[in-house]
Protein backbone atom coordinates (compact mmCIF):
# COMPACT_ATOMS: atom_id res chain seq x y z
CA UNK A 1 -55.96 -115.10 9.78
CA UNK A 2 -56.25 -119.25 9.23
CA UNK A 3 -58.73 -119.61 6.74
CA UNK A 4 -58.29 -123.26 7.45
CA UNK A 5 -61.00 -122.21 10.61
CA UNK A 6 -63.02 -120.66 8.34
CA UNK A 7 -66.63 -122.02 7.37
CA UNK A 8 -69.05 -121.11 4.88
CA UNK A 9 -73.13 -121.85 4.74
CA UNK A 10 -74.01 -124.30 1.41
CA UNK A 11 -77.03 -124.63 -0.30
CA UNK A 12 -78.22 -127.31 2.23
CA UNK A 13 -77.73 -124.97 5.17
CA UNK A 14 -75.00 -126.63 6.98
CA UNK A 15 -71.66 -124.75 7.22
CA UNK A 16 -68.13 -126.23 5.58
CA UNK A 17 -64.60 -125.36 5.61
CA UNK A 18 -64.24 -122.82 2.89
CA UNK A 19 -63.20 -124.28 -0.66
CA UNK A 20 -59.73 -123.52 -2.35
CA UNK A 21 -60.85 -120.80 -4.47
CA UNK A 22 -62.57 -119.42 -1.50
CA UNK A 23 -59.37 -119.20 0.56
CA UNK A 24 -57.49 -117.81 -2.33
CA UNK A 25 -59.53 -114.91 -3.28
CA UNK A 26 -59.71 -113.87 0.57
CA UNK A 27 -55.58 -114.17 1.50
CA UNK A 28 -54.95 -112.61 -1.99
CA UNK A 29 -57.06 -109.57 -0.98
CA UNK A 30 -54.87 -109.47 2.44
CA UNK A 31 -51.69 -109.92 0.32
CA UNK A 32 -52.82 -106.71 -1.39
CA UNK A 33 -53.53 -104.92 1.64
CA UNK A 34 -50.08 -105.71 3.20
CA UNK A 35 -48.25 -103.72 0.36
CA UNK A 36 -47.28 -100.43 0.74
CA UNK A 37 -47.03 -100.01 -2.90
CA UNK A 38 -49.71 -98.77 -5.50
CA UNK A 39 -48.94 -101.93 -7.24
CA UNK A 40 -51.80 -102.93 -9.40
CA UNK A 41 -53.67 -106.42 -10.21
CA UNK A 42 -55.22 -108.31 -12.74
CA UNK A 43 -57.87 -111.67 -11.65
CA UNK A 44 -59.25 -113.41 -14.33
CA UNK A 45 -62.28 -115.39 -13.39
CA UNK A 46 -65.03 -117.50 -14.51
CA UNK A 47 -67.67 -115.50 -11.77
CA UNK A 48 -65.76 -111.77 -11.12
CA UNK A 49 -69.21 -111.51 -9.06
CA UNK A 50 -69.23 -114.41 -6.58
CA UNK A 51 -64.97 -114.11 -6.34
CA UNK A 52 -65.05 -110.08 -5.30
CA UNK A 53 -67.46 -111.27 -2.75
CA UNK A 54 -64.56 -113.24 -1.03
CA UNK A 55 -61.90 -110.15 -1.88
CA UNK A 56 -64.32 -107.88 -0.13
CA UNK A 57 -64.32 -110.23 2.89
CA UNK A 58 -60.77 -110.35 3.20
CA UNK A 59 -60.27 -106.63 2.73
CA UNK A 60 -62.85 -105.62 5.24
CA UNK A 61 -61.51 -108.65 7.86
CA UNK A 62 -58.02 -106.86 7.38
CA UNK A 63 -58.98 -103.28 7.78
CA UNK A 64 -61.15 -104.71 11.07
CA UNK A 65 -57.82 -106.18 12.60
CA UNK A 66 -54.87 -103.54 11.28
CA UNK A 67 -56.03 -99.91 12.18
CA UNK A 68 -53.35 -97.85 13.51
CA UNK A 69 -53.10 -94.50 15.53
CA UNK A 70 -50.67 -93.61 12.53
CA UNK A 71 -53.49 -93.77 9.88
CA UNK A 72 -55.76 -92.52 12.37
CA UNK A 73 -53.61 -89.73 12.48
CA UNK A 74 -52.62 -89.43 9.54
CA UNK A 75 -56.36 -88.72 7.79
CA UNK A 76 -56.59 -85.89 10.85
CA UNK A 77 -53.42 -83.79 9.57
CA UNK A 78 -54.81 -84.35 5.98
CA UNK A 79 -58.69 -82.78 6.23
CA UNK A 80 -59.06 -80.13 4.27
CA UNK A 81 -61.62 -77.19 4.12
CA UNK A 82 -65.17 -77.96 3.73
CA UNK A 83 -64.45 -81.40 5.01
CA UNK A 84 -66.99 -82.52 7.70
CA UNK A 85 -66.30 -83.92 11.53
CA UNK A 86 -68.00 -85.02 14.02
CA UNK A 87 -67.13 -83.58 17.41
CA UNK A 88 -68.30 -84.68 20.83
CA UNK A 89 -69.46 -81.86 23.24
CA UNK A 90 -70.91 -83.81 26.46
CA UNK A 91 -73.11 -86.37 25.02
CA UNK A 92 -73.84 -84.58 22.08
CA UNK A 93 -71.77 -85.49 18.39
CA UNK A 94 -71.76 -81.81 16.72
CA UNK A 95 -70.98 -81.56 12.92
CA UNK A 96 -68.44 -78.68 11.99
CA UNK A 97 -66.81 -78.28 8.36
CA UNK A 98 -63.12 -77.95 8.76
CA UNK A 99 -61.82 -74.72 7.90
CA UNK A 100 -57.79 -76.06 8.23
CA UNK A 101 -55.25 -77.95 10.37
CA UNK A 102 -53.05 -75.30 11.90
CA UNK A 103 -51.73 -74.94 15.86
CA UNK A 104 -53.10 -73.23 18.52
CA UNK A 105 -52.48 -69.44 18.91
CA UNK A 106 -49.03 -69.07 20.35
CA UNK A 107 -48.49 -72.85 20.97
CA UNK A 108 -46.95 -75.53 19.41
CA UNK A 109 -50.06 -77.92 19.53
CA UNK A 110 -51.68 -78.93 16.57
CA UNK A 111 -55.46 -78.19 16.06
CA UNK A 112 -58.35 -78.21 13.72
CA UNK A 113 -59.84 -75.10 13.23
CA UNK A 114 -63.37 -75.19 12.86
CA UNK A 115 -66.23 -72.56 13.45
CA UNK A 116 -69.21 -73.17 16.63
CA UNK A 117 -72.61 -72.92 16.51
CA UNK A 118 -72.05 -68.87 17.07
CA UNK A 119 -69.84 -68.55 13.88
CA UNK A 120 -66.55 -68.34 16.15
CA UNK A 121 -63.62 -69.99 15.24
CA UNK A 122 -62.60 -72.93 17.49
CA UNK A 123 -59.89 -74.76 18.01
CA UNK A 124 -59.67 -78.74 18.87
CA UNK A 125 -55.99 -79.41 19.90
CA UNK A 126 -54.90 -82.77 19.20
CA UNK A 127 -55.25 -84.12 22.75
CA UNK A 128 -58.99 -84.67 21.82
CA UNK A 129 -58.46 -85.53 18.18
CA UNK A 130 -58.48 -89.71 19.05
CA UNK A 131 -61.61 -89.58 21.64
CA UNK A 132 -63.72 -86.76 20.67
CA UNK A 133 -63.14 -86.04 16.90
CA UNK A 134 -64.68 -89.05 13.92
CA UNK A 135 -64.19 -88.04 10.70
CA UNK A 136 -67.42 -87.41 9.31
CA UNK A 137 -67.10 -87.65 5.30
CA UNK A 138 -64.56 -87.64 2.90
CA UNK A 139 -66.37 -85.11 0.37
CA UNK A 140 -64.91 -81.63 0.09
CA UNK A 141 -67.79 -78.88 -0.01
CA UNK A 142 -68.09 -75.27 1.14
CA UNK A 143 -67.96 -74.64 4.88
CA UNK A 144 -71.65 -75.39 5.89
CA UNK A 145 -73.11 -74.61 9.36
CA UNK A 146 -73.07 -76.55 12.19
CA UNK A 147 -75.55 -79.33 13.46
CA UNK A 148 -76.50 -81.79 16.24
CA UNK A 149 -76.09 -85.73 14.48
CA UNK A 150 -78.64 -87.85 16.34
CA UNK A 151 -78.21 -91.35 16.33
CA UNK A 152 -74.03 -91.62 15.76
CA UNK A 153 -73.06 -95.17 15.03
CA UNK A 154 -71.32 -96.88 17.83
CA UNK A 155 -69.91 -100.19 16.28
CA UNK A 156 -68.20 -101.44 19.56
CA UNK A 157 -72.15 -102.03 20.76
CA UNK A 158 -72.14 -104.22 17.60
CA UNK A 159 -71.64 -108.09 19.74
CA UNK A 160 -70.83 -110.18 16.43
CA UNK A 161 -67.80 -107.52 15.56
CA UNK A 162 -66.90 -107.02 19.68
CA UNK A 163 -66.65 -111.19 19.44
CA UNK A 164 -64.36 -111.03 16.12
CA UNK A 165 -62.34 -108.01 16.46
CA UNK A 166 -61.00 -105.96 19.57
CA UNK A 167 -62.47 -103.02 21.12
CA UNK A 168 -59.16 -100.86 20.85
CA UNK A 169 -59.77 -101.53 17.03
CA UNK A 170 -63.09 -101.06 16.67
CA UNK A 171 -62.90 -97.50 18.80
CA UNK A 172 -60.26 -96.68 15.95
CA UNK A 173 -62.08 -97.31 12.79
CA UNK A 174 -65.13 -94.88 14.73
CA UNK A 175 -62.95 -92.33 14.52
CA UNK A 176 -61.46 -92.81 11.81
CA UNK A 177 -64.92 -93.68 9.54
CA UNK A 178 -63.09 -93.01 6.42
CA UNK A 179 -62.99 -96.41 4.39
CA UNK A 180 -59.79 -98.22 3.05
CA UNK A 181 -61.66 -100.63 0.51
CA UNK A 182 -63.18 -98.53 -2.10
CA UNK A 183 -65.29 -100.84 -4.72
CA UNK A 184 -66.39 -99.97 -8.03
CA UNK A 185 -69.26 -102.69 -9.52
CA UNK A 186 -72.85 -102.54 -10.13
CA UNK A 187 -73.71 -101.49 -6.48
CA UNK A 188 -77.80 -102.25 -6.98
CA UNK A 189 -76.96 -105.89 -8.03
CA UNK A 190 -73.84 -106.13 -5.57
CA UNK A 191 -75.48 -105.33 -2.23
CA UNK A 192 -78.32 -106.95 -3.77
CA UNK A 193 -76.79 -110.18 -3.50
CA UNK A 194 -74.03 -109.56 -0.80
CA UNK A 195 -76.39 -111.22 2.14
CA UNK A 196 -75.76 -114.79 0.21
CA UNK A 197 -72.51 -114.93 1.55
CA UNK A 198 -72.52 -116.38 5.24
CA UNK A 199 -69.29 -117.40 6.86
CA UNK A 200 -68.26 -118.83 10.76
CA UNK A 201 -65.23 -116.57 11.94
CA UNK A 202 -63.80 -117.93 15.13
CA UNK A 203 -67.09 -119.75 15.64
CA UNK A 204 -68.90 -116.46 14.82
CA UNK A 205 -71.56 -116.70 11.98
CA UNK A 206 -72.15 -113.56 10.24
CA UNK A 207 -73.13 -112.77 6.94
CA UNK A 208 -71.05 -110.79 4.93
CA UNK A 209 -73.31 -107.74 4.80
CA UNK A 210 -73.19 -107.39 8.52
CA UNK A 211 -69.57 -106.55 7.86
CA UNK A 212 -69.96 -104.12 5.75
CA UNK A 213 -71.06 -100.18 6.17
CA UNK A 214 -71.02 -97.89 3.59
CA UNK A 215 -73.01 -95.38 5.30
CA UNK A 216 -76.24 -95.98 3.48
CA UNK A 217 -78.17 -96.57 7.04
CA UNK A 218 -75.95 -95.19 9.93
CA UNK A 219 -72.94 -93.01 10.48
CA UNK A 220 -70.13 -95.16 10.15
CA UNK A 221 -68.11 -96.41 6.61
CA UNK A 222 -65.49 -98.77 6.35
CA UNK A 223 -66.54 -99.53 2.42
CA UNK A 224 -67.25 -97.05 -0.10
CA UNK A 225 -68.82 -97.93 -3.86
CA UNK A 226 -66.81 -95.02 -6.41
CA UNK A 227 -69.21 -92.91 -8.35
CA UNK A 228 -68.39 -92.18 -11.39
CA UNK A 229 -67.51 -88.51 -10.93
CA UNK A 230 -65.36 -89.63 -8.13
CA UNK A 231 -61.16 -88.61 -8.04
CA UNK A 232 -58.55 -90.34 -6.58
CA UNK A 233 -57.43 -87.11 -4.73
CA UNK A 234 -59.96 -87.73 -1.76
CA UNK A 235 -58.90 -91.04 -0.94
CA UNK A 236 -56.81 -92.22 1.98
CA UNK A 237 -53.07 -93.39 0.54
CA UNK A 238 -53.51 -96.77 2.01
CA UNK A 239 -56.75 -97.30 -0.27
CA UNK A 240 -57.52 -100.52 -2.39
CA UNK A 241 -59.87 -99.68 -5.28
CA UNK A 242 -61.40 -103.02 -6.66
CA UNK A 243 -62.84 -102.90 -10.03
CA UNK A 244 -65.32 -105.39 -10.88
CA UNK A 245 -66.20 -106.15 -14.57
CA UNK A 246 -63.60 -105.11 -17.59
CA UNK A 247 -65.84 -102.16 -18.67
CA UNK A 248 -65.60 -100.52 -14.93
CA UNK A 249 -61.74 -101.18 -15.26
CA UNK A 250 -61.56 -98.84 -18.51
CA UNK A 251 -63.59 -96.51 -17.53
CA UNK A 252 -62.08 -95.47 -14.58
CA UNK A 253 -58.36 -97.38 -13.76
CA UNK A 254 -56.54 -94.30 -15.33
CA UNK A 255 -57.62 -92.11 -12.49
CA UNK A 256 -56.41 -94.18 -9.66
CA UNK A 257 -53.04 -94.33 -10.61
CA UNK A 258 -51.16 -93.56 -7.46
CA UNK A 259 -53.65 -96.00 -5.45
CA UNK A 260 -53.66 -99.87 -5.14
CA UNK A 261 -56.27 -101.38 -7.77
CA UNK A 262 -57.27 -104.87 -8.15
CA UNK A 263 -59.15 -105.78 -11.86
CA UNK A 264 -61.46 -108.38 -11.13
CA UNK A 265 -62.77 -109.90 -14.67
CA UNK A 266 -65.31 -112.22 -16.08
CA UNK A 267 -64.14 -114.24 -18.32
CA UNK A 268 -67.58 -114.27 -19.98
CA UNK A 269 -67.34 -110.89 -20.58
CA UNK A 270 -67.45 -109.82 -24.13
CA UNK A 271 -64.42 -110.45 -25.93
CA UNK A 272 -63.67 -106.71 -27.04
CA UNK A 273 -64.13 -105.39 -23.64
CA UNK A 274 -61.98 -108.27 -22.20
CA UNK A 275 -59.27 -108.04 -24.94
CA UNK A 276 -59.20 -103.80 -25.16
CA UNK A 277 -58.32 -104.33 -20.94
CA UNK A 278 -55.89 -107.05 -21.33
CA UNK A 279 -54.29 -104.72 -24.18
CA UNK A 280 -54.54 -101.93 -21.99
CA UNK A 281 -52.37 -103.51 -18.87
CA UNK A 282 -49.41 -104.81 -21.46
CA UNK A 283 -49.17 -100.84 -22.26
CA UNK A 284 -49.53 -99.61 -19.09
CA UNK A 285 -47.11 -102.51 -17.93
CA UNK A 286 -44.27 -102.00 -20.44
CA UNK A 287 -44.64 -97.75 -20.43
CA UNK A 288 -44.18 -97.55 -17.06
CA UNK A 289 -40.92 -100.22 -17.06
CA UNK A 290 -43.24 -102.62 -15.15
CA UNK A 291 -42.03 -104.79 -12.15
CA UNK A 292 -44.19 -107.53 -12.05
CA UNK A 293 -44.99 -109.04 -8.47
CA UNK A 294 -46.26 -112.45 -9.74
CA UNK A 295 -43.34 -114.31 -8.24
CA UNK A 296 -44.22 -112.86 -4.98
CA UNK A 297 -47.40 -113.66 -4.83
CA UNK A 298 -46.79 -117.24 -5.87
CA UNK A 299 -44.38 -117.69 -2.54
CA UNK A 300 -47.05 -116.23 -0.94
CA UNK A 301 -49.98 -118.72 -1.70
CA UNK A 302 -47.14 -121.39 -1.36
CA UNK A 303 -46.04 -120.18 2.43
CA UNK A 304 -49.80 -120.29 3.14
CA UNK A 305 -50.51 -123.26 1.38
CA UNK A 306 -53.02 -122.47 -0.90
CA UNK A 307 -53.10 -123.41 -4.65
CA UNK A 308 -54.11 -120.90 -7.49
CA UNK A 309 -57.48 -122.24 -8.69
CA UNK A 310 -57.98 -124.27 -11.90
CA UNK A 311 -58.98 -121.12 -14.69
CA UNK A 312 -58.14 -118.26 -12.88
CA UNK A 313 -55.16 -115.57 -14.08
CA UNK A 314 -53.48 -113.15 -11.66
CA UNK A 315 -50.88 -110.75 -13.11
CA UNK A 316 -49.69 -107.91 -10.74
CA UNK A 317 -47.08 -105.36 -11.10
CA UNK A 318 -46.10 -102.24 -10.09
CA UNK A 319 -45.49 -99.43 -12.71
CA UNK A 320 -41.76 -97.48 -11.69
CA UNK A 321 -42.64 -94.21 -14.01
């Protein structure tokens, strides 16, 4: 992407090219994404509020323009039982809990194994996985009975994301519905205040909650906010967890361990909160014979030509043990 295009709306109502800080927190949150690594980060900034706003834009922009028939596939060989899809019989979208991924009787062709409407078990070989089957939700319950789902979300019908993003790309995130940008924050007061953010893409204007669906008032999810029961063990490998606020980055970093996580902190919050994470990282860092990725990320900015802002820390590494 060349944020140099990009544009945001001011106070005054006119749209500008986007300002440093701006540009940084959106190509850091693709330099994230790039890494196949859990590696983990640390963003010290005067507003963690207004900054994960850019992140988020970033993140989703990146997951809009990188889906691949290998995730795709890849969340398909990995539902478990009790998991829910979504599968197309004429013009109807049928939910079915998955019972497993096995093969069809005496062939070699992979299937999920579901039960119909009549309590038989079914089989959906993988020739229809990519054009009849969307993941429906990540949770793992019992097996629960089948039903019709009126009203299934068709984003390609969407013209600001068909004029920003390709149709072969938006067909795959349908299917694939299962987020890769998971955000923990204050959701009330971060959706509250998510419509304030309104960019021009490619000469597209769209406000940054247009971007975003998290399932709250249609089918499809490509963001997810973590409760605070939530595990790690339901989330997609490629996930980025962003933590905003020190007190959310306590709370709950130790259980996304194996995932990429980005600590986004005020630095107005309270000093023992603040210090007690900072604390926490140098253990976590030196324990697990740290290999810290700042280097990296400063060639990065530099190749792309944008400067760290004035006040704001970024430590990342990547724990080997």
């Amino acid at each position: 992407m060349n944020l140099n295009e990009w544009k945001y709306r001011t106070t005054k109502n006119n749209f500008i090219f986007l300002e440093n800080w701006m540009k940084f927190s959106t190509e850091l949150s693709s330099y994230i994404k790039k890494i196949d690594q859990p590696i983990k980060m640390y963003v010290s900034v005067p507003s963690n509020l207004l900054f994960s706003y850019f992140f988020v834009l970033g993140a989703i922009d990146y997951d809009f323009k990188h889906p691949t028939i290998d995730n795709l596939l890849k969340q398909y060989l990995k539902l478990q039982k009790g998991q829910r899809i979504l599968y197309k019989k004429g013009e109807e979208w049928v939910a079915h809990s998955v019972i497993k991924v096995s093969k069809v009787p005496n062939s070699d062709t992979r299937a999920i194994v579901v039960k119909d409407r009549t309590n038989c078990i079914n089989y959906i070989p993988e020739t229809r996985w990519f054009n009849f089957v969307r993941i429906h939700d990540e949770e793992v319950t019992k097996v629960r009975n089948t039903r019709i789902v009126r009203n299934v979300q068709y984003i390609t019908d969407n013209t600001k994301l068909r004029n920003l993003y390709s149709e072969k790309n938006l067909n795959f995130l349908m299917m694939l519905n299962t987020p890769q940008t998971y955000l923990y924050a204050n959701k009330k007061e971060w959706k509250e205040h998510s419509s304030i953010i309104d960019v021009e893409i490619g000469g597209e204007k769209i406000k940054l909650d247009q971007l975003l669906y998290d399932g709250t008032n249609g089918t499809f999810k490509n963001l997810s906010f973590i409760e605070q029961k939530q595990q790690d063990s339901v989330l997609p490998d490629e996930s980025t967890i962003i933590f905003v606020g020190s007190s959310r980055a306590l709370r709950k970093m130790d259980d996304f361990k194996e995932k990429k996580c980005v600590f986004i902190v005020d630095q107005h919050d309270s000093d023992e909160k603040y210090e007690a994470l900072q604390m926490k990282i140098e253990q976590e860092f030196l324990n697990g014979k740290g290999e810290s990725f700042n280097k990296e990320i400063l060639d990065y900015m530099c190749d792309k030509q944008i400067q760290i802002p004035k006040g704001v820390e970024v430590f990342a590494w990547l724990s080997k043990s």
